[in-house]
Protein backbone atom coordinates (compact mmCIF):
# COMPACT_ATOMS: atom_id res chain seq x y z
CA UNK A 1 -18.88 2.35 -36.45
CA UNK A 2 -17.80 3.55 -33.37
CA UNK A 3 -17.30 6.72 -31.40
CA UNK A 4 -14.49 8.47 -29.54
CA UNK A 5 -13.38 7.54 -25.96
CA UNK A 6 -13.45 10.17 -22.79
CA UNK A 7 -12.03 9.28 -19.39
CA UNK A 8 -11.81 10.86 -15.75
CA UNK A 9 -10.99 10.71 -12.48
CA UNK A 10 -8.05 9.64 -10.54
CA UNK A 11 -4.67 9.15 -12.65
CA UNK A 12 -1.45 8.01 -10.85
CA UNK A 13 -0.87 4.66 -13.42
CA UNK A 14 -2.26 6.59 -16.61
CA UNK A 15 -5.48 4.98 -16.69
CA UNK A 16 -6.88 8.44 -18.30
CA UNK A 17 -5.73 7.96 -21.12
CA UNK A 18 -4.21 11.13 -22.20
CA UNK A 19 -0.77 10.54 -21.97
CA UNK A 20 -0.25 12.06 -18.24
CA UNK A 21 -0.56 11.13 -14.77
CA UNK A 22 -2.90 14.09 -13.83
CA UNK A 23 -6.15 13.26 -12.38
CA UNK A 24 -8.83 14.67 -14.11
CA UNK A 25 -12.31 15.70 -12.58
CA UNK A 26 -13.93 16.32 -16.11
CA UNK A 27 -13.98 14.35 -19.04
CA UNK A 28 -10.34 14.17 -21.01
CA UNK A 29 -10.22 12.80 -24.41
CA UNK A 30 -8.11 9.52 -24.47
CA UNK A 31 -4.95 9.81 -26.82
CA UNK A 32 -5.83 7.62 -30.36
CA UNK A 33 -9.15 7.06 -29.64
CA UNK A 34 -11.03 9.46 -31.57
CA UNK A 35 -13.19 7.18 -33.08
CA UNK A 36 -14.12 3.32 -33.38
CA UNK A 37 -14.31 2.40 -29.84
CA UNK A 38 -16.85 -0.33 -29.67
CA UNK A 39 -17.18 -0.22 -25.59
CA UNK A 40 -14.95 0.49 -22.74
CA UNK A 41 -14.34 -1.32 -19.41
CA UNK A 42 -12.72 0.35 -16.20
CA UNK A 43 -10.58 -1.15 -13.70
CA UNK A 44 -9.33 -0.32 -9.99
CA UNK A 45 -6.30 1.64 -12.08
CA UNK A 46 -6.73 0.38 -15.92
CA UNK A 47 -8.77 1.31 -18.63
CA UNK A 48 -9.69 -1.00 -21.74
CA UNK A 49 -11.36 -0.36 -24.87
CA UNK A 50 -12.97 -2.34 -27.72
CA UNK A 51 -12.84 -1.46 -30.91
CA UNK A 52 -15.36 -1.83 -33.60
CA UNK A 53 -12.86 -2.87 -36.37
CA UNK A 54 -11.75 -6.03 -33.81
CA UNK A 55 -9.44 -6.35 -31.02
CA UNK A 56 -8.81 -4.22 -28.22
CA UNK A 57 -6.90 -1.61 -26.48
CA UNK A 58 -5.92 -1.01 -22.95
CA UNK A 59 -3.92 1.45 -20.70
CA UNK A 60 -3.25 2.92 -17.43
CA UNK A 61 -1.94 -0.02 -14.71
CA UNK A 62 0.25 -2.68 -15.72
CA UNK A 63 1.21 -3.69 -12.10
CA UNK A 64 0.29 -7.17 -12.92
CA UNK A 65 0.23 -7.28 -16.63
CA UNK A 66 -3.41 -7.19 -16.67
CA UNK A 67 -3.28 -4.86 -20.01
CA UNK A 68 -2.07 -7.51 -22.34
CA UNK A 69 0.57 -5.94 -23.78
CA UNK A 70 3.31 -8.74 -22.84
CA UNK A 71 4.85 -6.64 -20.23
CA UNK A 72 4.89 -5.17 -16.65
CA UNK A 73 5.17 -1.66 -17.60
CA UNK A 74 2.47 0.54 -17.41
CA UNK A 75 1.31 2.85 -20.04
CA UNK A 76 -0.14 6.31 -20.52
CA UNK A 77 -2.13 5.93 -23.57
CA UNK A 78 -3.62 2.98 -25.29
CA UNK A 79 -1.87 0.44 -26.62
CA UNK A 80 -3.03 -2.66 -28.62
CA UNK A 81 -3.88 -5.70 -26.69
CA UNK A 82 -1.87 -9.27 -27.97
CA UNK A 83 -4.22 -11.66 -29.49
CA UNK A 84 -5.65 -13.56 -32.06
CA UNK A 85 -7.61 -11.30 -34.29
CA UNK A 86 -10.43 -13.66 -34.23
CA UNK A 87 -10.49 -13.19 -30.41
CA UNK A 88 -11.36 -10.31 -27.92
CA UNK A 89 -10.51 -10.55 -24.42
CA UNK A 90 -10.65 -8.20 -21.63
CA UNK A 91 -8.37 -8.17 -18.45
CA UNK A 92 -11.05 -9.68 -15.63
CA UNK A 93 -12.06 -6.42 -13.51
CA UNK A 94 -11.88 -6.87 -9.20
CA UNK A 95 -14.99 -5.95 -8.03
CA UNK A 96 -13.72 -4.53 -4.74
CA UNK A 97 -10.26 -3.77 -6.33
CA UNK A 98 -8.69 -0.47 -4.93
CA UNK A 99 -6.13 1.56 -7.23
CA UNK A 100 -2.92 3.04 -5.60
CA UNK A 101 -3.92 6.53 -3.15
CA UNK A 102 -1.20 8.96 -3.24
CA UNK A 103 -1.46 12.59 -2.03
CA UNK A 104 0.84 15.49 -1.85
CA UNK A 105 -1.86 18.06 -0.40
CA UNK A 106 -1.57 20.27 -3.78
CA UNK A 107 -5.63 20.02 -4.43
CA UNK A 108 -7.28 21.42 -1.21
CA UNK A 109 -10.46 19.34 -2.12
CA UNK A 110 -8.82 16.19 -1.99
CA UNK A 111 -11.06 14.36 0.92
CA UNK A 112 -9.51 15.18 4.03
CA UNK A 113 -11.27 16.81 6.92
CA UNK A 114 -11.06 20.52 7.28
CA UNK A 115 -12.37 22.89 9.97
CA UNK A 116 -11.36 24.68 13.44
CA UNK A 117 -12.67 23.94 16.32
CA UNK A 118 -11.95 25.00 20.33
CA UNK A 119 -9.49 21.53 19.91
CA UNK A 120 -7.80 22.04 17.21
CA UNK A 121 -7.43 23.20 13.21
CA UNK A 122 -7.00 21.27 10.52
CA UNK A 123 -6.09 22.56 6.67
CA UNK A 124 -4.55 22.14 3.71
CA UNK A 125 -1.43 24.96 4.10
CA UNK A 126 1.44 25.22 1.36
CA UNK A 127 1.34 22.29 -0.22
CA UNK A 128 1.17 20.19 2.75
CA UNK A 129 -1.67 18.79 5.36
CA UNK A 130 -1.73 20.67 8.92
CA UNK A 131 -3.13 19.85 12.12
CA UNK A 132 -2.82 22.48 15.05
CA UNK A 133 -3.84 21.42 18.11
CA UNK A 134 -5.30 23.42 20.82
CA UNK A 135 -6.00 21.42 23.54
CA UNK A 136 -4.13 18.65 26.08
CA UNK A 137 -4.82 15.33 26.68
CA UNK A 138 -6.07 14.19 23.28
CA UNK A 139 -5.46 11.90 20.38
CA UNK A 140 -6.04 13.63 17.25
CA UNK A 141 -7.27 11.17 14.39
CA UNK A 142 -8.06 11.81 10.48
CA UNK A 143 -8.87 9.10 8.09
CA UNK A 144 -7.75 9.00 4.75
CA UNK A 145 -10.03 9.91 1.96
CA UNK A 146 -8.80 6.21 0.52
CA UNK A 147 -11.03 3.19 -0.37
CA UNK A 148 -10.25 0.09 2.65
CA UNK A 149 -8.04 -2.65 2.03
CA UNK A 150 -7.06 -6.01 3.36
CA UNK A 151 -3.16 -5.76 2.92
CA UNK A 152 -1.13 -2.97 2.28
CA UNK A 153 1.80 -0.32 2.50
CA UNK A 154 0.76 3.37 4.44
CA UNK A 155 3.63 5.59 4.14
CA UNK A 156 3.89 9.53 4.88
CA UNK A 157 5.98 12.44 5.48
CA UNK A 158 5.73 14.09 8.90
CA UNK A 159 7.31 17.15 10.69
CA UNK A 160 6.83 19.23 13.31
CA UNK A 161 6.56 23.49 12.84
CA UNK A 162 8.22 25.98 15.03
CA UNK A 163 8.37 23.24 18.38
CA UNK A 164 7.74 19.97 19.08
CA UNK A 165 4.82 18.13 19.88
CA UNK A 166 4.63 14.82 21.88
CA UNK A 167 3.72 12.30 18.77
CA UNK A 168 2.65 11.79 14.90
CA UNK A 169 2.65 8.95 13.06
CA UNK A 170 0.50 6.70 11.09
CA UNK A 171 -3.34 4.96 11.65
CA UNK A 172 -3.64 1.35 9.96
CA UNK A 173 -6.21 -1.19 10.98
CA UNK A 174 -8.78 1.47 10.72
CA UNK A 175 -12.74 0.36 11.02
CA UNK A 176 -15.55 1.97 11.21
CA UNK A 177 -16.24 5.28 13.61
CA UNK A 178 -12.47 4.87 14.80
CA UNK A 179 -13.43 1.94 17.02
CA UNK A 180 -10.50 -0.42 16.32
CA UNK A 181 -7.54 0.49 14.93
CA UNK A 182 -3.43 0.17 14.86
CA UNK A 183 -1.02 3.24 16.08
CA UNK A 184 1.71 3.90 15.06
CA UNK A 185 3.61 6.89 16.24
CA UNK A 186 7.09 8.71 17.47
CA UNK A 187 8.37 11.50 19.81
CA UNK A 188 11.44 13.34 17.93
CA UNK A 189 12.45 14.99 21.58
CA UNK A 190 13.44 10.95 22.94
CA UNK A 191 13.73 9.64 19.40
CA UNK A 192 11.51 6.95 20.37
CA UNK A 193 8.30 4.98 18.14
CA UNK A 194 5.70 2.89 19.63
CA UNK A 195 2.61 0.53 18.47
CA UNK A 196 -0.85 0.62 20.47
CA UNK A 197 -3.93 -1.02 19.15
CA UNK A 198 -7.07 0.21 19.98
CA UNK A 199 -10.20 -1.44 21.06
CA UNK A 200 -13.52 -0.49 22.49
CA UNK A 201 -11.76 -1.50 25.87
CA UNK A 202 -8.97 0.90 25.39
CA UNK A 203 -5.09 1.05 24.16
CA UNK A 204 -3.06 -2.35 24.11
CA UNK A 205 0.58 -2.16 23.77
CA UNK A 206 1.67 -4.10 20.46
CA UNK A 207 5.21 -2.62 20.41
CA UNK A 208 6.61 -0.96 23.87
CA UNK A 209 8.37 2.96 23.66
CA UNK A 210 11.49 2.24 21.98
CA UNK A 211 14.66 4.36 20.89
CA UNK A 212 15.78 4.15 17.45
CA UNK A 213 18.59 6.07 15.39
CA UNK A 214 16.60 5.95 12.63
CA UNK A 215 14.56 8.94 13.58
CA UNK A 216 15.39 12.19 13.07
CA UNK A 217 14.92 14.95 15.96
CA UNK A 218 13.52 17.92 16.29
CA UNK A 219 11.73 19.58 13.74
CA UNK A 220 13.23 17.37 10.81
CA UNK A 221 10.80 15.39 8.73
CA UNK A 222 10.38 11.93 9.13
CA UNK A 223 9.64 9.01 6.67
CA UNK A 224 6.86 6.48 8.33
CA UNK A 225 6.34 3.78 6.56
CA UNK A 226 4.15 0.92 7.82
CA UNK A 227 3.51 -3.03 5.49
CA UNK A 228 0.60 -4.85 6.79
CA UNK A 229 0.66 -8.64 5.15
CA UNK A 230 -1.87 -10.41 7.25
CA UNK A 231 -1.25 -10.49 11.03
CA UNK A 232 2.53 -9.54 10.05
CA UNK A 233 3.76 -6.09 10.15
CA UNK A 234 6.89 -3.96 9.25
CA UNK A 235 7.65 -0.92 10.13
CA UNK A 236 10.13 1.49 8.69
CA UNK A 237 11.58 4.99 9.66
CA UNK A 238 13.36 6.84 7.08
CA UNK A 239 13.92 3.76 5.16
CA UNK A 240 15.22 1.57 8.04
CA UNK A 241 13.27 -1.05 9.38
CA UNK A 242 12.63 -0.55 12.92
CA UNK A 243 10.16 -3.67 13.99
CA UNK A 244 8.68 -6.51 12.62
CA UNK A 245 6.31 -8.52 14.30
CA UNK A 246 3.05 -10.39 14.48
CA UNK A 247 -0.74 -9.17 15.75
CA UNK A 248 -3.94 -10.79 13.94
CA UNK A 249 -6.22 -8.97 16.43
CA UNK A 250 -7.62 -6.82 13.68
CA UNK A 251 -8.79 -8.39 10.22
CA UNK A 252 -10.70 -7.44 7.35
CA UNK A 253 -10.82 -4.71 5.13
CA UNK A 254 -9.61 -1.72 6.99
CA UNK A 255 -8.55 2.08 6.57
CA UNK A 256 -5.25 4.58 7.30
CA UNK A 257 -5.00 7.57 8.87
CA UNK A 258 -2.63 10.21 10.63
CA UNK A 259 -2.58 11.18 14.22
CA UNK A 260 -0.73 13.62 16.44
CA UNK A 261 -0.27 14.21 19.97
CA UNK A 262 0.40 17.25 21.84
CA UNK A 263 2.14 17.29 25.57
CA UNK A 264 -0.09 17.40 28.74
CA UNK A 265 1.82 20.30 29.15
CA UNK A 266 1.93 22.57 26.02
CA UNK A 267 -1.40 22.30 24.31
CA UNK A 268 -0.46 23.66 21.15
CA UNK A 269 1.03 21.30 18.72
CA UNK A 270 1.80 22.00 14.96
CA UNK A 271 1.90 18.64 13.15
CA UNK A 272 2.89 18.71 8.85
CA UNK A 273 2.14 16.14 6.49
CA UNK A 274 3.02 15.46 3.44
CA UNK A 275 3.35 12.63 0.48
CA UNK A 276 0.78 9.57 1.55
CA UNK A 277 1.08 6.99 -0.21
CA UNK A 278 -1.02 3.64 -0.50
CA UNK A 279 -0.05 1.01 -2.30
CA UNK A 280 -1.76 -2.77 -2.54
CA UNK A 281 -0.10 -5.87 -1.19
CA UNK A 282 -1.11 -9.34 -2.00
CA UNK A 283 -2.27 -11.46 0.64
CA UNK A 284 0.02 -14.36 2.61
CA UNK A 285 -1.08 -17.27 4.44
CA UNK A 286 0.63 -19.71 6.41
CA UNK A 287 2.13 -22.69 5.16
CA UNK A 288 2.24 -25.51 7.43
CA UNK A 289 5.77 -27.37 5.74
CA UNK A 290 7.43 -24.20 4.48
CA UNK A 291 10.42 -23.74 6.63
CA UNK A 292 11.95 -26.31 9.32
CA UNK A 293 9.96 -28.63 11.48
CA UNK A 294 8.17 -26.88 14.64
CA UNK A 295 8.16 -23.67 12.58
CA UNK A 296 5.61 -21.89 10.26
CA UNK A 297 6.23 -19.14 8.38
CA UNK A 298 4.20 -16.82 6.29
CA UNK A 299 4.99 -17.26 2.76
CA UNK A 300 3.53 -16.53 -0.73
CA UNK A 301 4.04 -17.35 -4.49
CA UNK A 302 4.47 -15.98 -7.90
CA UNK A 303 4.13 -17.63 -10.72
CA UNK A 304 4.34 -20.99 -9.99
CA UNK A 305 7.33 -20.65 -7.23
CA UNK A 306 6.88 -20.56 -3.29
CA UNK A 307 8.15 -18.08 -1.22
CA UNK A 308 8.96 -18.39 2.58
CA UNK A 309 9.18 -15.61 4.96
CA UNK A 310 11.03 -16.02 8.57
CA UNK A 311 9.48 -13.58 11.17
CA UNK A 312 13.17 -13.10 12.57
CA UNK A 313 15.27 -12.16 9.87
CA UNK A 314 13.28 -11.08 6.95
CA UNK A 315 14.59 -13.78 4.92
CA UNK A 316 12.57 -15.29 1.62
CA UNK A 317 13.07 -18.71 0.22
CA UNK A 318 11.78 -19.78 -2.75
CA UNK A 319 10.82 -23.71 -2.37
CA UNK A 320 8.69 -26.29 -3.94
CA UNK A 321 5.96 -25.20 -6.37
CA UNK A 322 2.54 -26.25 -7.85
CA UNK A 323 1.82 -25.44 -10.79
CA UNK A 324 -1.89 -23.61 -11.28
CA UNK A 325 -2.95 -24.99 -14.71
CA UNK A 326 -1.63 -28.63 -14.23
CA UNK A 327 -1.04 -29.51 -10.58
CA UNK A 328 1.60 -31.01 -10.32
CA UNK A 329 4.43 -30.70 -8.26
CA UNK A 330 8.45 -29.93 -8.79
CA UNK A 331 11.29 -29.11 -6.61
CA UNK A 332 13.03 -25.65 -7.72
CA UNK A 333 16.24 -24.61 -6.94
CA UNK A 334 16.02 -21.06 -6.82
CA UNK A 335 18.61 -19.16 -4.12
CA UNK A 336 17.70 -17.31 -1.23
CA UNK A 337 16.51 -13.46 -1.73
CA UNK A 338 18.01 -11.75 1.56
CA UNK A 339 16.22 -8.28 3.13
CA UNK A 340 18.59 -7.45 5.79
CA UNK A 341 20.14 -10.84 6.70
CA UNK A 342 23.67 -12.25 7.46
CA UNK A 343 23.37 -16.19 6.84
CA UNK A 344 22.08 -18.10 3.78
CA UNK A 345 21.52 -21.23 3.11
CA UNK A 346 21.02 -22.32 -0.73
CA UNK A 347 20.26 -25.73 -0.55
CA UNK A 348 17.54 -26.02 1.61
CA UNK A 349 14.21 -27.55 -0.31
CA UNK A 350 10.84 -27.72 1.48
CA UNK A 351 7.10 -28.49 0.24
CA UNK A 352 4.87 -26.00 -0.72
CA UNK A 353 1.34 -25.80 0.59
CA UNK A 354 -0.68 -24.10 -2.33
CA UNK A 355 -3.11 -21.39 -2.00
CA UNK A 356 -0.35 -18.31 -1.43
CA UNK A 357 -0.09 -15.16 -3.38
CA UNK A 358 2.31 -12.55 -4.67
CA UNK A 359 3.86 -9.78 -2.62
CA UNK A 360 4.71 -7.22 -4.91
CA UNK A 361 7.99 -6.21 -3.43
CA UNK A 362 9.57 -9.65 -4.66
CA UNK A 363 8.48 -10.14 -7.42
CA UNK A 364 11.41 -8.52 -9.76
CA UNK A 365 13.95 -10.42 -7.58
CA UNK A 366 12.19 -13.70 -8.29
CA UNK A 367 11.83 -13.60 -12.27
């Protein structure tokens, strides 16, 4: 006979247990499970459970359908896993799997750094992250309390109080001790955005000051949003996509961050944050035949179908697919999935080169 099942800790996709999304930093007792749980197994954001009387049980994360329920959707408490009675299986756990990060600044002990200095103070203030800066000249840079990832999507709230500052905006490509890393940040005065990466040499100009409607001026909050798939990156202001564009300079598992700017002029800069998000992408490699000749485009593929991106357009293409468990080859006619494009073309058929995987944002529009 078994005993009951308690579960803590961090709880955006349910995988306490208990039927909410709140994390919890002492042990909650998981909804059902009272009694006859065998053993339990934890995942990046999914909990299973065996029980003694057979079979198994699993919650929290359903992202991929790793809980066995038949679905995509994810669930708060546990629900039975669908087998054979004489079997018991348990979703295969990542060992350097991250869950989802989100923060909203409500729990003051959440990770991020806190203190006053002569250069600046940062705190948690009214639901919301603050940095006030005190001195000229400076970068000001704060890592997320978030585990590092290969590929992903950083996106925040930002907004200046009372006046303007020169620049905030978003840290990806982050290693260790702040020695390499991607900028990306905006001036609401010109309206502009900009992309330096950093290396022990100094700043390097991925993406030149530019102007864009899409962000707002002034003291009105702004939407960053930044997608790193490999060497390929979108960014996004307010839910317009402002650049996309290619640098593989920095690889690896990597961390986020935020970072403000005052003017060389007015020292003191009062910099909000708010809502950080970060979410897991699956990884894309390039495929040497997917797209036309002289060309090669990113791509990646989910379940069993190729997908080819253009760096121009933002246009996907599902093409020619292997299948995993057989190997063999067929031509699929599946039409064009269009982000923000003018021309399609249906009929085009190419040859996959295997070895891609899923990015999450298409996979709905694919099914």
């Amino acid at each position: 006979m078994g005993g009951g099942a308690k579960c803590w800790g961090y709880n955006l996709s349910g995988s306490v247990g208990d039927g909410t999304t709140t994390s919890r930093s002492t042990p909650a007792d998981v909804s059902g499970l009272s009694s006859e749980v065998a053993a339990l197994a934890a995942g990046g954001g999914h909990t299973c459970a065996v029980m003694a009387s057979g079979g198994a049980k699993c919650w929290g994360s359903n992202q991929f359908s790793q809980l066995g329920h038949g679905t995509f959707t994810d669930r708060l408490t546990p629900a039975n896993v669908l087998f054979p009675a004489a079997f018991v299986y348990l979703p295969t756990i990542f060992r350097n799997y991250c869950s989802d990060f989100f923060d909203d600044f409500s729990n003051p002990g959440s990770g991020w750094p806190v203190g006053e200095d002569i250069y600046l103070r940062a705190e948690y203030l009214n639901g919301e992250y603050r940095v006030f800066t005190k001195r000229a000249g400076y970068l000001y840079l704060f890592r997320a309390p978030a585990c590092d990832r290969e590929n992903y999507v950083v996106e925040v709230d930002a907004r200046w109080y009372g006046s303007t500052g020169n620049s905030y905006g978003l840290l990806f490509g982050l290693t260790s001790g702040y020695s390499r890393y991607y900028l990306f940040d905006m001036n609401t005065d010109f309206r502009t955005f900009r992309v330096y990466r950093r290396e022990p040499s100094g700043l390097i100009t991925v993406v030149p000051v530019t102007a864009s409607s899409a962000i707002k001026s002034g003291t009105a909050s702004n939407h960053l949003k930044v997608t790193r798939n490999g060497g390929y990156f979108t960014l996004e202001v307010n839910g317009s996509q402002v650049w996309f564009g290619y640098d593989s300079a920095i690889t690896g598992l990597t961390g986020v961050g935020l970072v403000v700017s005052p003017y060389n002029d007015r020292p003191n800069a009062d910099a909000r944050f708010d809502n950080i998000k970060v979410t897991l992408v699956w990884s894309i490699h390039e495929c040497n035949d997917c797209g036309p000749r002289r060309s090669r485009w990113p791509c990646s593929t989910v379940r069993g179908r190729c997908i080819c991106h253009t760096d121009t357009r933002g246009v996907v293409l599902a093409v020619t697919a292997t299948y995993a468990l057989t190997g063999q080859s067929r031509h699929l006619r599946v039409p064009l999935i269009v982000v923000g494009c003018e021309r399609l073309h249906h009929s085009s058929r190419y040859t996959l080169t295997p070895g891609c995987a899923l990015p999450s944002n298409v996979l709905s529009a694919v099914m």
